[in-house]
Structures are given as C-alpha cells and as structure tokens.
N, C-alpha and C. Protein backbone atom coordinates (compact mmCIF):
# COMPACT_ATOMS: atom_id res chain seq x y z
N UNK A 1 77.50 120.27 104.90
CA UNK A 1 76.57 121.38 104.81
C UNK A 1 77.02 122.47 105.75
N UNK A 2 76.63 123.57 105.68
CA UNK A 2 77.44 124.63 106.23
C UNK A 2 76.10 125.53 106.75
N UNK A 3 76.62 125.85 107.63
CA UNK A 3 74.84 127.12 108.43
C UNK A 3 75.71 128.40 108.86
N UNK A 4 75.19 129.46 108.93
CA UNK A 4 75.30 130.53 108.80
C UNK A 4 74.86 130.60 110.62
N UNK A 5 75.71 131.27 111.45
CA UNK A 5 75.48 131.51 112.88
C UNK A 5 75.95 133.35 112.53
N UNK A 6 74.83 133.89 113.01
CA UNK A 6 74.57 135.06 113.39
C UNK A 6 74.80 135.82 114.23
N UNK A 7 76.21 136.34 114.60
CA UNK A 7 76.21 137.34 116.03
C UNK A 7 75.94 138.71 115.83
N UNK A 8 76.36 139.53 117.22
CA UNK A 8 76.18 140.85 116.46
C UNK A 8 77.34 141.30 116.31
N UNK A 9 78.25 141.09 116.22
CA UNK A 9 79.65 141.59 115.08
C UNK A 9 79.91 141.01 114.40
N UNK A 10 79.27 139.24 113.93
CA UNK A 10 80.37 139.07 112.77
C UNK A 10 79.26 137.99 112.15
N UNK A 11 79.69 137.30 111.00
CA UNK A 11 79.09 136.15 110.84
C UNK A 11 80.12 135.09 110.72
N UNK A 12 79.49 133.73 111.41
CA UNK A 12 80.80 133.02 111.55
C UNK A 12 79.79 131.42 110.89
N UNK A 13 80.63 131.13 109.97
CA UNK A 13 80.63 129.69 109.08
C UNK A 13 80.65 128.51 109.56
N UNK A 14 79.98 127.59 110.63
CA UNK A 14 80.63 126.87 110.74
C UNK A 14 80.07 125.14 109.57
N UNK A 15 80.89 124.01 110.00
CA UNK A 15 80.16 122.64 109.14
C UNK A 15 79.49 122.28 110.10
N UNK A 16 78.44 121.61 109.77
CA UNK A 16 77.50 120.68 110.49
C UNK A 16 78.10 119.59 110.51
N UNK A 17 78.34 118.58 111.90
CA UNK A 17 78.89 117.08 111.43
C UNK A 17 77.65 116.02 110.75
N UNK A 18 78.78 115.11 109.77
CA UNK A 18 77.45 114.42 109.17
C UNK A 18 77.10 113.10 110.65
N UNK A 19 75.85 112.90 110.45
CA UNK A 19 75.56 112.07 111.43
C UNK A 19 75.96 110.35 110.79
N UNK A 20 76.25 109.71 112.76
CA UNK A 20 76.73 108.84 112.49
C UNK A 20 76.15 108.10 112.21
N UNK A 21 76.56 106.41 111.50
CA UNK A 21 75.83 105.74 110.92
C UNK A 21 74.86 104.55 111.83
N UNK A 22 73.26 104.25 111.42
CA UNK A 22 72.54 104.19 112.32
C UNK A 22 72.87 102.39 112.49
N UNK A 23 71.95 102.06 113.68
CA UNK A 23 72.48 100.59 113.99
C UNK A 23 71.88 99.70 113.16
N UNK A 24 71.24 100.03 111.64
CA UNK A 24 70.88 98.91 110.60
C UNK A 24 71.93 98.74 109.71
N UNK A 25 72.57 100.55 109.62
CA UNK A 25 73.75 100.60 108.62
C UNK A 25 75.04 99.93 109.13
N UNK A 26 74.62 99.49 110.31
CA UNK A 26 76.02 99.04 111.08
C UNK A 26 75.96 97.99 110.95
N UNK A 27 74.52 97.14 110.82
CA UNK A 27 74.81 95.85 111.36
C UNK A 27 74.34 95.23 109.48
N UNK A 28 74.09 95.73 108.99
CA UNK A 28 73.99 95.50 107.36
C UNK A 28 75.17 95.57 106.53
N UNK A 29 76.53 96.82 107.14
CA UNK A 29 77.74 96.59 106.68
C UNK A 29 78.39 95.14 107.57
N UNK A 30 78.45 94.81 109.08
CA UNK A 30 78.78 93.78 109.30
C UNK A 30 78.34 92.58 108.78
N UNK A 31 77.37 92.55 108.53
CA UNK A 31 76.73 91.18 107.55
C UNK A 31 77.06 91.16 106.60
N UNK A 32 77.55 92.58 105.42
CA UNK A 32 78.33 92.01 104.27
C UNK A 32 79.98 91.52 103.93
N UNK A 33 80.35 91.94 105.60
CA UNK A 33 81.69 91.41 105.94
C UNK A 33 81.91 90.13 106.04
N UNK A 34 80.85 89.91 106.77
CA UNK A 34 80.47 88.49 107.39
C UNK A 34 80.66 87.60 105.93
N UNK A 35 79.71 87.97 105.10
CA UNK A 35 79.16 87.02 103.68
C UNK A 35 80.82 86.95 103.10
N UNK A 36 81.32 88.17 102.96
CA UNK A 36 83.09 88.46 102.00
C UNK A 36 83.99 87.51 102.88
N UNK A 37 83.90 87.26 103.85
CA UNK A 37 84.84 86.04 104.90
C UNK A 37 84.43 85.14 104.15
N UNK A 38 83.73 84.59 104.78
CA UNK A 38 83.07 82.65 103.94
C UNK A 38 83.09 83.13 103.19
N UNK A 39 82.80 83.91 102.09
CA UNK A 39 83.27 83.37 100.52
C UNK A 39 84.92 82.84 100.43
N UNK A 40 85.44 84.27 100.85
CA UNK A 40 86.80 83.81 100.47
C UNK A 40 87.44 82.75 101.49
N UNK A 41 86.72 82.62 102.53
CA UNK A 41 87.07 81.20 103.38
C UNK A 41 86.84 80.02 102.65
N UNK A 42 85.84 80.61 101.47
CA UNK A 42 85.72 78.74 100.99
C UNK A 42 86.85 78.62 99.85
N UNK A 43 87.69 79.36 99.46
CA UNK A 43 88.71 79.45 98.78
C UNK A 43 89.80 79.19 99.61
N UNK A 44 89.92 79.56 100.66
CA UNK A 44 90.97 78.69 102.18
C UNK A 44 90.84 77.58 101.88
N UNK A 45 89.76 76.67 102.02
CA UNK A 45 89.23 74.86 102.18
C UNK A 45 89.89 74.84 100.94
N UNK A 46 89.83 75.27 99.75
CA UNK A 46 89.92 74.93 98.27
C UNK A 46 91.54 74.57 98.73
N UNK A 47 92.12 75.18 98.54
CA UNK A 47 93.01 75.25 98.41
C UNK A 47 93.93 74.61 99.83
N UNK A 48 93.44 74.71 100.91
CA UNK A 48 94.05 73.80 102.04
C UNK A 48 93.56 72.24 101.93
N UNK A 49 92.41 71.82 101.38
CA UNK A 49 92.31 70.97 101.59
C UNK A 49 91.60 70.11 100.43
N UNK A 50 91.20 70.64 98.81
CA UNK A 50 91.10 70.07 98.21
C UNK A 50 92.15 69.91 96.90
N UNK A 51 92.93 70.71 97.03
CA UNK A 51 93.67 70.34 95.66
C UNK A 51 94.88 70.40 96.43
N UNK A 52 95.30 69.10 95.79
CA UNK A 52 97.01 68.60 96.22
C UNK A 52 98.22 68.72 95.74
N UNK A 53 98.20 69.57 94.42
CA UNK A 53 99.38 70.14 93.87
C UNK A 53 98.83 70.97 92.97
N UNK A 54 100.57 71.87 92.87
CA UNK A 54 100.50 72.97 91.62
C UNK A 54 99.65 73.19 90.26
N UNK A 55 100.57 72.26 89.55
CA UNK A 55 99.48 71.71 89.16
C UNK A 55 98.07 71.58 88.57
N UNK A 56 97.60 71.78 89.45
CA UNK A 56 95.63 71.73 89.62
C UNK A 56 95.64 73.01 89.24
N UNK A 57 96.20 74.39 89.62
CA UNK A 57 95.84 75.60 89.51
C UNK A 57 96.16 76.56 87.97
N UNK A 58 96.79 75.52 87.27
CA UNK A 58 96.93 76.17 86.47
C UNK A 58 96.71 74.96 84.89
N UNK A 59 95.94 73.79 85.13
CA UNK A 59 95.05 72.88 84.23
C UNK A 59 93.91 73.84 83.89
N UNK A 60 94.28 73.68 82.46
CA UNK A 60 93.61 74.78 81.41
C UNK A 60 92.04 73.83 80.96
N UNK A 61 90.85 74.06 81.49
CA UNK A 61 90.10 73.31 81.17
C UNK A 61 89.35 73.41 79.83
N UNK A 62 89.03 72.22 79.36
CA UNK A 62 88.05 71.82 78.75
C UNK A 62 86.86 72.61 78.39
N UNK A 63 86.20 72.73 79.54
CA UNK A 63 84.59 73.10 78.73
C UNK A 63 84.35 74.72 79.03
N UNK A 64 85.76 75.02 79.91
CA UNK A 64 85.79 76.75 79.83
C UNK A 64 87.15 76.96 79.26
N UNK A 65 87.64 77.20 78.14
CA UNK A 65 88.65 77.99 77.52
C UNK A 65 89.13 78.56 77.78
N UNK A 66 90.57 78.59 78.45
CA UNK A 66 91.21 80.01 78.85
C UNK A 66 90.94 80.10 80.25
N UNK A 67 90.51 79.24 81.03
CA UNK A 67 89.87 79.19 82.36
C UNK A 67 90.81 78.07 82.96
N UNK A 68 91.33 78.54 84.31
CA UNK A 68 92.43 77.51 85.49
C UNK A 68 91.71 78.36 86.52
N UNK A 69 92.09 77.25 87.62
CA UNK A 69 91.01 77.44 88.58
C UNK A 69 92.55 78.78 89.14
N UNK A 70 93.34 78.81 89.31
CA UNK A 70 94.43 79.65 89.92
C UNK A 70 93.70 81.12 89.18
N UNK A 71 93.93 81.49 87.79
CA UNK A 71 93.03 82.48 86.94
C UNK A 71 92.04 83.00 88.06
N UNK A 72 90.91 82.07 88.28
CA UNK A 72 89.85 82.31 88.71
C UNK A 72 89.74 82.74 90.10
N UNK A 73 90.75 82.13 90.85
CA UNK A 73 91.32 82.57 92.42
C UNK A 73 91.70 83.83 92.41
N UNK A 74 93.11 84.19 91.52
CA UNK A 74 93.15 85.45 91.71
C UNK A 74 92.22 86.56 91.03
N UNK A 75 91.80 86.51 90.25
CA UNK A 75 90.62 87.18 89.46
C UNK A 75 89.79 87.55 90.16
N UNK A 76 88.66 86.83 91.16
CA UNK A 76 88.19 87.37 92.29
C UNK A 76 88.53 88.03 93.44
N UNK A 77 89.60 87.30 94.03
CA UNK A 77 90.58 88.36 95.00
C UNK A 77 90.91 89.44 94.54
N UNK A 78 91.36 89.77 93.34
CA UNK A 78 91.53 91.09 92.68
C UNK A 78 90.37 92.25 93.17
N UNK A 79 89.25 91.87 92.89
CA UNK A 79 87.94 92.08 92.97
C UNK A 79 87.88 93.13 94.65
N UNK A 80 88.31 92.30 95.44
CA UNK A 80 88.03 92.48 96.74
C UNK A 80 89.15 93.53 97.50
N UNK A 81 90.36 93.40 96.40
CA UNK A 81 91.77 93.98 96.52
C UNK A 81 91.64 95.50 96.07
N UNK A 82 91.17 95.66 95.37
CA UNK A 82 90.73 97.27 94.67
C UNK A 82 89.93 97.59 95.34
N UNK A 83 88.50 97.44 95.78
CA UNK A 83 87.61 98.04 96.34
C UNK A 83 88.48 98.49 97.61
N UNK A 84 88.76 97.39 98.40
CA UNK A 84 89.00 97.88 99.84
C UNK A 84 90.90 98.89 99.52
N UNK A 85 91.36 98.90 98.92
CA UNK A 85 92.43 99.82 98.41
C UNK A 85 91.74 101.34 98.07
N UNK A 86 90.74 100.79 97.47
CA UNK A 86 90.05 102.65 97.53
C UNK A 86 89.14 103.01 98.50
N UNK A 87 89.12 102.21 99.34
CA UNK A 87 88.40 102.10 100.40
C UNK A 87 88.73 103.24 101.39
N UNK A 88 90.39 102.58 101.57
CA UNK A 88 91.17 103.05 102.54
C UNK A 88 91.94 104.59 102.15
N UNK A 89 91.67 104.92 100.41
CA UNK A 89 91.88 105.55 100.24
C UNK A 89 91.72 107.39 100.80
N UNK A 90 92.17 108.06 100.35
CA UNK A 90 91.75 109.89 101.17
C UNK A 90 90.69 109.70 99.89
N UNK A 91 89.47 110.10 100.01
CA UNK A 91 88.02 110.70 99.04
C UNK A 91 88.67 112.09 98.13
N UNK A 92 88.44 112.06 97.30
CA UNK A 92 87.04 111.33 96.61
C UNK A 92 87.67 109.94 96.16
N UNK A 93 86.76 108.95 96.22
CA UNK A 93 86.90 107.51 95.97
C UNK A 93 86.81 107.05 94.52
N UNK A 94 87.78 107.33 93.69
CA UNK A 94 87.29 106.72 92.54
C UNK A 94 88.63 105.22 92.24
N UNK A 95 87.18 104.49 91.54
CA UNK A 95 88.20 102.96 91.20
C UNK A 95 87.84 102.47 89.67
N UNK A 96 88.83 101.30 89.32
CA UNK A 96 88.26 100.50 88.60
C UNK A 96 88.45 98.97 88.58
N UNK A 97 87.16 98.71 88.09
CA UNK A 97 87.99 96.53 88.37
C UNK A 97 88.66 96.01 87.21
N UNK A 98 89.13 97.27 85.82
CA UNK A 98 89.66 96.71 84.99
C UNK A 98 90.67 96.96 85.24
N UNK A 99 91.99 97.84 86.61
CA UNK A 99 93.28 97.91 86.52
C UNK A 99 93.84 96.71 87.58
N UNK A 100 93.98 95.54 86.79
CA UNK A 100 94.29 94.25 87.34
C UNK A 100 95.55 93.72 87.26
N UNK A 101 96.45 92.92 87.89
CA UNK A 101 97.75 92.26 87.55
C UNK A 101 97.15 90.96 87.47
N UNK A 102 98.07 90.52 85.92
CA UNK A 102 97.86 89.36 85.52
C UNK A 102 99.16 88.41 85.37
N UNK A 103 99.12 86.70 85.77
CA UNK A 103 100.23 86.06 85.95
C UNK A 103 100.77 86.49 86.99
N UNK A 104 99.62 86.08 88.14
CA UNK A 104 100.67 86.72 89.48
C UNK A 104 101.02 85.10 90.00
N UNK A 105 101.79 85.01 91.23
CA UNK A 105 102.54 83.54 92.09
C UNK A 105 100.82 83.01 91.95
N UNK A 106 99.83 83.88 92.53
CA UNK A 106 99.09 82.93 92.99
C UNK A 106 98.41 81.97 91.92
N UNK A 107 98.35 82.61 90.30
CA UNK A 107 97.67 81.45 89.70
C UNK A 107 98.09 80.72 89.81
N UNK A 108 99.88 80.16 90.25
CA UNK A 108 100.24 78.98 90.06
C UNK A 108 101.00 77.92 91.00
N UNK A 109 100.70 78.91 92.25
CA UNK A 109 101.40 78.22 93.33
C UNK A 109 100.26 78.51 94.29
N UNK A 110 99.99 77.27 94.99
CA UNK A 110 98.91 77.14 96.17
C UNK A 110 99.21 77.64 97.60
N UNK A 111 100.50 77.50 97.95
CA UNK A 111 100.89 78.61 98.90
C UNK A 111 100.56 80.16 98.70
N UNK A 112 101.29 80.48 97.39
CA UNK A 112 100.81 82.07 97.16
C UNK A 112 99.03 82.27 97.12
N UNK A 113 98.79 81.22 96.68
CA UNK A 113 97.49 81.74 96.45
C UNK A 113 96.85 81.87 97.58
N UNK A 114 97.26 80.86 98.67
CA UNK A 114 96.73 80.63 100.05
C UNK A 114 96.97 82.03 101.27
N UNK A 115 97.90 82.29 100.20
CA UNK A 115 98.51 83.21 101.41
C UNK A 115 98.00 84.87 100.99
N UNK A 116 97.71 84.58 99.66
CA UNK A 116 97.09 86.31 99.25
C UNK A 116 95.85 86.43 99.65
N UNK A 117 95.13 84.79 99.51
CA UNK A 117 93.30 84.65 99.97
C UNK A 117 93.50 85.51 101.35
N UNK A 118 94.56 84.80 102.54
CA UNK A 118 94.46 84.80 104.04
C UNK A 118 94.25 86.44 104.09
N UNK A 119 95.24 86.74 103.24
CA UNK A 119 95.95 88.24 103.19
C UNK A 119 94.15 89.44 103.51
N UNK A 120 93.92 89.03 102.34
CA UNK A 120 93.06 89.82 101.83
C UNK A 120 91.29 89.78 102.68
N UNK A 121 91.48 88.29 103.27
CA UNK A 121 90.64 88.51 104.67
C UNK A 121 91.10 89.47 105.95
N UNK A 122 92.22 89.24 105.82
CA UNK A 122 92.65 89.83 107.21
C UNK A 122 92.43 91.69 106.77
N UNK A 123 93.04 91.75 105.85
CA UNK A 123 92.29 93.23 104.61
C UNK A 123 90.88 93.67 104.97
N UNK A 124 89.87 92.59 104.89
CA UNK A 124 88.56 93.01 105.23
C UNK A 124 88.41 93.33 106.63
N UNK A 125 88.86 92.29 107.47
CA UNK A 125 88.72 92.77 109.04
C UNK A 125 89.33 94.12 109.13
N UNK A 126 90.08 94.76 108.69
CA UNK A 126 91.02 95.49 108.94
C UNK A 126 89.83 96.83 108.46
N UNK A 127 89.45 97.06 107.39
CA UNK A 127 89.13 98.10 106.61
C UNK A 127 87.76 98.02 106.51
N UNK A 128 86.83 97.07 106.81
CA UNK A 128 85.49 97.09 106.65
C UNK A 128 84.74 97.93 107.82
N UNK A 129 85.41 97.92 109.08
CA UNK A 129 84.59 98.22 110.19
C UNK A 129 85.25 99.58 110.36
N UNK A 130 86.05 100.19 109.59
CA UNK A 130 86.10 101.95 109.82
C UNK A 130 85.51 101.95 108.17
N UNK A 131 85.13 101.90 107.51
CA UNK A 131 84.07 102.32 106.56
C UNK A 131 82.48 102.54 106.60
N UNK A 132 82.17 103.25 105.89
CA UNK A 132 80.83 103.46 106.12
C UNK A 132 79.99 102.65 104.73
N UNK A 133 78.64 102.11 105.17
CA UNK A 133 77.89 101.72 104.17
C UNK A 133 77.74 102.10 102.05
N UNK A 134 77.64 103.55 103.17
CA UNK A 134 76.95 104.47 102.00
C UNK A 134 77.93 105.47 101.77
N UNK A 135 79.32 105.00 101.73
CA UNK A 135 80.49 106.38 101.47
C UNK A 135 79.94 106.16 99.85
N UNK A 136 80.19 107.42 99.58
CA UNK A 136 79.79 107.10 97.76
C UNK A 136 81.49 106.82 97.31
N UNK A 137 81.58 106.19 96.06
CA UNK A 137 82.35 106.03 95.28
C UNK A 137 82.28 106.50 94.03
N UNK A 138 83.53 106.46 92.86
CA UNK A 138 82.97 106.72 91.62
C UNK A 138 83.65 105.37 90.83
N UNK A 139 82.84 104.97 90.08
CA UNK A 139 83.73 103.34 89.26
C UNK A 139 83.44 103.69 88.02
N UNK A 140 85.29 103.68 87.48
CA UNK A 140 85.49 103.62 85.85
C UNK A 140 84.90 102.65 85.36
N UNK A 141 84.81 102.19 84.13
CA UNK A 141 84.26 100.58 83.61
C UNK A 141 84.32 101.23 82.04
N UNK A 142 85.19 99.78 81.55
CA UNK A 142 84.93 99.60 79.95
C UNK A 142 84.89 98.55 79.60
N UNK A 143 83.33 98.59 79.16
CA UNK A 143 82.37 98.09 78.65
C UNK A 143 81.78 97.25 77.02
N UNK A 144 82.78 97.49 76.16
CA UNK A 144 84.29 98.35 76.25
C UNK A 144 83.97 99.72 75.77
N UNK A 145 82.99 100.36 76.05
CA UNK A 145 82.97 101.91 76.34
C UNK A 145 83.57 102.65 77.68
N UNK A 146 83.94 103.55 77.75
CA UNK A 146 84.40 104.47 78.97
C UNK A 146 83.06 104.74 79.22
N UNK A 147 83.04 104.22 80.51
CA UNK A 147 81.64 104.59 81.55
C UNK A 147 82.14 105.05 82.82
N UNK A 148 80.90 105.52 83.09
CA UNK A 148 81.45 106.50 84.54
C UNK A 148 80.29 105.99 85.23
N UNK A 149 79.95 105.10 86.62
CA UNK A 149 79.11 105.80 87.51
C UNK A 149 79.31 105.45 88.98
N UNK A 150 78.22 106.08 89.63
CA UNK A 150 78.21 106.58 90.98
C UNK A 150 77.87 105.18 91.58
N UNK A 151 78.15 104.98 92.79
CA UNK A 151 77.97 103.51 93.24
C UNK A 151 78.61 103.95 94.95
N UNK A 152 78.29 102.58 95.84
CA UNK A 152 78.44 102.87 97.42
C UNK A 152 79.28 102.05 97.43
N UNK A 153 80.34 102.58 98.51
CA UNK A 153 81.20 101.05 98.99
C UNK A 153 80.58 99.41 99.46
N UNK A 154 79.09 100.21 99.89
CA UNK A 154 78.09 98.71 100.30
C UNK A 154 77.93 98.01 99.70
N UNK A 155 77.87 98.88 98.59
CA UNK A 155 77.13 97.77 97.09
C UNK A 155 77.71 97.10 96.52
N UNK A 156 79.47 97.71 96.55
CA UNK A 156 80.34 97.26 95.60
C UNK A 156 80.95 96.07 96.90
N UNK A 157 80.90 96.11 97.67
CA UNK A 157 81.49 95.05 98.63
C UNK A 157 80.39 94.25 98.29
N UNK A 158 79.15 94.27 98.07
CA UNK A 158 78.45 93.37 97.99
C UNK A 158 78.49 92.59 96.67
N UNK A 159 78.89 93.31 95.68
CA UNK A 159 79.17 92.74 94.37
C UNK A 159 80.32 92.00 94.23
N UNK A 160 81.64 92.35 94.99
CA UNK A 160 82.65 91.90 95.03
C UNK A 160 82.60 89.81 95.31
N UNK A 161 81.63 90.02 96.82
CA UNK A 161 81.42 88.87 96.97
C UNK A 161 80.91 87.83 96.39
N UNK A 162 79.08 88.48 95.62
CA UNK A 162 78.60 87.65 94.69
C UNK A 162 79.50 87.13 93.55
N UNK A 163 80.74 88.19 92.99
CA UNK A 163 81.23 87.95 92.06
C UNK A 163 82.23 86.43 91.78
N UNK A 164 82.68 86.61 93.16
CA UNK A 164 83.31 85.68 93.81
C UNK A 164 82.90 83.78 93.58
N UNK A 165 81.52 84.47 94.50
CA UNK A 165 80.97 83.12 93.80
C UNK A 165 80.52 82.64 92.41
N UNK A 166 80.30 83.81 91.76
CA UNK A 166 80.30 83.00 90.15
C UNK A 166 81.34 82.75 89.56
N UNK A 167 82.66 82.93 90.47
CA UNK A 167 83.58 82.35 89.91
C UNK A 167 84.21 81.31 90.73
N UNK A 168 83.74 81.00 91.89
CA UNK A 168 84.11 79.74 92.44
C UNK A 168 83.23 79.06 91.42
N UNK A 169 81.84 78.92 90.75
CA UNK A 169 81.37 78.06 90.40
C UNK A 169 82.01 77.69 89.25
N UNK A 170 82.50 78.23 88.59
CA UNK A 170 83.34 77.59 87.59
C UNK A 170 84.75 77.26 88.19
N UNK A 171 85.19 77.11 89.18
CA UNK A 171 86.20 76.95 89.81
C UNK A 171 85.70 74.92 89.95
N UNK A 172 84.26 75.38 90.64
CA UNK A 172 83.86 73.93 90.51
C UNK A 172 83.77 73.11 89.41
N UNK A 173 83.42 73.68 88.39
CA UNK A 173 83.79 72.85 87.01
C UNK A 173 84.52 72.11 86.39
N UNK A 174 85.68 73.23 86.76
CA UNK A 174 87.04 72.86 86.29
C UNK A 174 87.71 71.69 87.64
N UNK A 175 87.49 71.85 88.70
CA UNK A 175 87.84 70.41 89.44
C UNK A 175 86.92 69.75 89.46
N UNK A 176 85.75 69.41 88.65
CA UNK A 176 85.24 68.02 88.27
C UNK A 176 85.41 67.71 87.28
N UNK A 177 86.49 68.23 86.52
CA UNK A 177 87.20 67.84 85.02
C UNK A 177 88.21 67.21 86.08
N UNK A 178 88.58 67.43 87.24
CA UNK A 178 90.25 66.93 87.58
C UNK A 178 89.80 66.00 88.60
N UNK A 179 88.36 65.55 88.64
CA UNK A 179 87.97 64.56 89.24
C UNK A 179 87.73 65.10 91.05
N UNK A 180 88.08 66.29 91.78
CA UNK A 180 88.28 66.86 92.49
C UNK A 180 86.79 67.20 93.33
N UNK A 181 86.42 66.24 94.40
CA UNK A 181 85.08 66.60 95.26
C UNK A 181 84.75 67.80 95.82
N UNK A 182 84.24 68.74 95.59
CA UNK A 182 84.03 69.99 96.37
C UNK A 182 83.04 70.15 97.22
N UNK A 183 82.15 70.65 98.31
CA UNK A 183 81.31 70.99 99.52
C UNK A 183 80.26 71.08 98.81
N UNK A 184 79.00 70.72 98.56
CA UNK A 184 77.94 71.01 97.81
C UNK A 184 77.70 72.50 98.01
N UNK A 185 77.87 72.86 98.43
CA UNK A 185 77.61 74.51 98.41
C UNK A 185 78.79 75.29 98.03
N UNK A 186 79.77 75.23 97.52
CA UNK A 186 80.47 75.54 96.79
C UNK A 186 80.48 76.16 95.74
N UNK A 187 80.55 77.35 95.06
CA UNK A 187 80.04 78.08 93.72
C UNK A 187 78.54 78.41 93.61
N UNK A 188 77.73 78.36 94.40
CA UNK A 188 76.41 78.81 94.79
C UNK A 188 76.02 79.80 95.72
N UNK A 189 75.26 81.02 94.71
CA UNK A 189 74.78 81.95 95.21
C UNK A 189 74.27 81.71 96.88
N UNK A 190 74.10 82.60 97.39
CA UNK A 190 73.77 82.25 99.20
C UNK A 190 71.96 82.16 98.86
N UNK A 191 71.53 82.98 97.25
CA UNK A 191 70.35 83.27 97.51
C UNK A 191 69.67 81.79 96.89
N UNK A 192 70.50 81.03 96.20
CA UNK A 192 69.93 79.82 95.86
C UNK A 192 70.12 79.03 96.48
N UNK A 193 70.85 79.09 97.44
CA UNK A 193 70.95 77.60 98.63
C UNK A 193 69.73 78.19 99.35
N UNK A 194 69.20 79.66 99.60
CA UNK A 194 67.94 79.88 100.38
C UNK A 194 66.55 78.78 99.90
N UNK A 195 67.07 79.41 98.15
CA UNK A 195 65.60 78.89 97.65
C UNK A 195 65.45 77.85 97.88
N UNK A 196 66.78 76.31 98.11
CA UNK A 196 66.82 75.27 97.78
C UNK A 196 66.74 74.93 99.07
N UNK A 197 66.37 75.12 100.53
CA UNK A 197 66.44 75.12 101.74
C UNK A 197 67.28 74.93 102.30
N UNK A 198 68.51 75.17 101.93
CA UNK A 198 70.16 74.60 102.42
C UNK A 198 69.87 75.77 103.58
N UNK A 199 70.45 74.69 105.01
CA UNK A 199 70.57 75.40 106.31
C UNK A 199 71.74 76.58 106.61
N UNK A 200 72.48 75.89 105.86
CA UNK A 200 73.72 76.97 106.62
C UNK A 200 74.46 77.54 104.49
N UNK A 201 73.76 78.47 104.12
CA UNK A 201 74.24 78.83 103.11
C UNK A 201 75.53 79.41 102.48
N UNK A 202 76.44 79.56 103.15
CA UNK A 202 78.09 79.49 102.37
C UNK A 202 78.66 78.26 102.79
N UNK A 203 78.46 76.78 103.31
CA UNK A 203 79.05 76.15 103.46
C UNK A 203 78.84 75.65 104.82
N UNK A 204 80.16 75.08 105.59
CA UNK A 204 79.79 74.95 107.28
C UNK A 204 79.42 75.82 107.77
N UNK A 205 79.08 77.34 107.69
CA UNK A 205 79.11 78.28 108.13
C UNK A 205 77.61 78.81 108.54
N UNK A 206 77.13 79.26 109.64
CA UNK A 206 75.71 79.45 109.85
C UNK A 206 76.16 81.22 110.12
N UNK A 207 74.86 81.34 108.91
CA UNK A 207 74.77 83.16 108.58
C UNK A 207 74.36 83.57 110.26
C-alpha cells in the first residue's frame, strides 16, 4: 500500500511495510511443520525398518490396481516437493500438483526412496520457517478442466500433509497383502486418532 507524504515542495511516495507475522501465525505455521515431519518421518520407519527389500516397493497390489507402495511414496513426496519449490520461489507464486515425474529411483529402490523422504524433510526445515502463513499462492488444477484458484502456502502445506496420509493408508494395505506389520497409527488422519483417543497421534511422536 502506498501513502502520499505531503511537503511543501514536493510530494513524495513512499510503501508502507507489511506487518510482521503475529505470534499465532508463527506458532500455527510451526505446528504445520511439525505435523509435515512425522508424516514423512513415518515414511523414514517404513522404509528403515519395515520393508526388507526392493522388491516390496514396487509389488503391484491386489485390491488397489496400479498401486505399489514405492508409487505411493513418491507420489506424496512429490506433493511436498512442488509446494515448497514455489515456496522458495521470487512471487507471484503460482504452482501445480499435476507437473509430476513419474518412474523415478525412488519407486523402486529403498535407499532412493529413503534418501529423497530425508531430502525433502531437511527441505521443510530449510524453507518453512522463512515463509509466511498466509503468502497467497495461485494453483493450476485439471480436474480434468483447467482451473485456476487462489489458495495460502498454509493451507496447501496443510493439504500436502493430510494428503500424505491418505496415501500412507493405502501404503498400509498394500503391506498387509505382503504380510508386512505397520504402527497402528500408520495411514490415519491425526484427526481420527483424536476421535479414537490415541495419545500421541502421528505415531511415537507427542504433538
């Protein structure tokens, strides 16, 4: 916004700075950082410590078609990979979650996959805490119509994560086709382990 300062020889333009962001917006973007870690931390455990070969990540299941849990790994990381890429971007912010690479190392190798998850946390630490809540964005989407709309980096980090987990939960599916034990809280919304009284809702992890 711009104000008009009045002397008596001239008129001089200057910007108003926008004000900084207050300590709910601060501590409401750190809490959705917080939630985007443990998610993709529980994709760390997945992959460090429940599935024991190649293998596993790319067994085409059964009762989802076209669905490997590797698919589903990088498919969400994707998710989290674009936002914070336009994140970091110069504004105006526009993205989309349909310009994706497909058949990358990680569907099919557990190192790569391990190592793009790590990647892409260390991504969030990096880029979440010089962003602001409420920077606006603009997100393409086809629908399969060309849509256009307006949306916040808050929101979409926040979507990123939920998204995450509806696809760990079919992540869980497909390793109880491969016989594969997962954390009971595993592929579950944070808001249904609330309803269900689960103490620490992403896992070992206390919000």
């Amino acid at each position: 916004m711009q104000t008009i300062v009045q002397t008596s020889s001239t008129t001089m333009p200057y910007s108003t700075p926008n004000p900084g962001p207050t300590d709910g917006e601060i501590r409401n973007l750190e809490q959705l950082q917080d939630v985007s870690v443990k998610v993709l931390e529980q994709a760390v455990d997945l992959l460090e410590n429940s599935l024991s070969s190649d293998d596993q990540l790319t067994y085409n299941s059964k009762f989802l078609p076209g669905s490997t849990i590797g698919k589903h790994l990088r498919h969400a990381r994707d998710h989290f990979a674009l936002l914070l890429a336009c994140a970091a971007s110069e504004p105006p912010h526009v993205m989309s979650y349909d310009t994706r690479a497909r058949n990358t190392p990680m569907e099919s190798s557990r190192q790569a996959a391990l190592d793009a998850i790590k990647d892409m946390i260390s991504t969030l630490e990096g880029v979440v805490p010089r962003s602001r809540l409420d920077t606006p964005l603009t997100l393409n989407a086809v629908t399969p119509y060309d849509q256009t709309f307006q949306s916040t980096f808050g929101r979409e980090l926040w979507f990123a994560a939920l998204h995450a987990v509806h696809h760990w939960s079919m992540v869980r599916v497909i390793a109880g086709e491969l016989g594969i034990q997962l954390e009971d809280t595993f592929g579950f919304a944070p808001s249904t382990l609330v309803y269900r009284g689960t103490e620490a809702p992403l896992g070992k992890h206390k919000m």
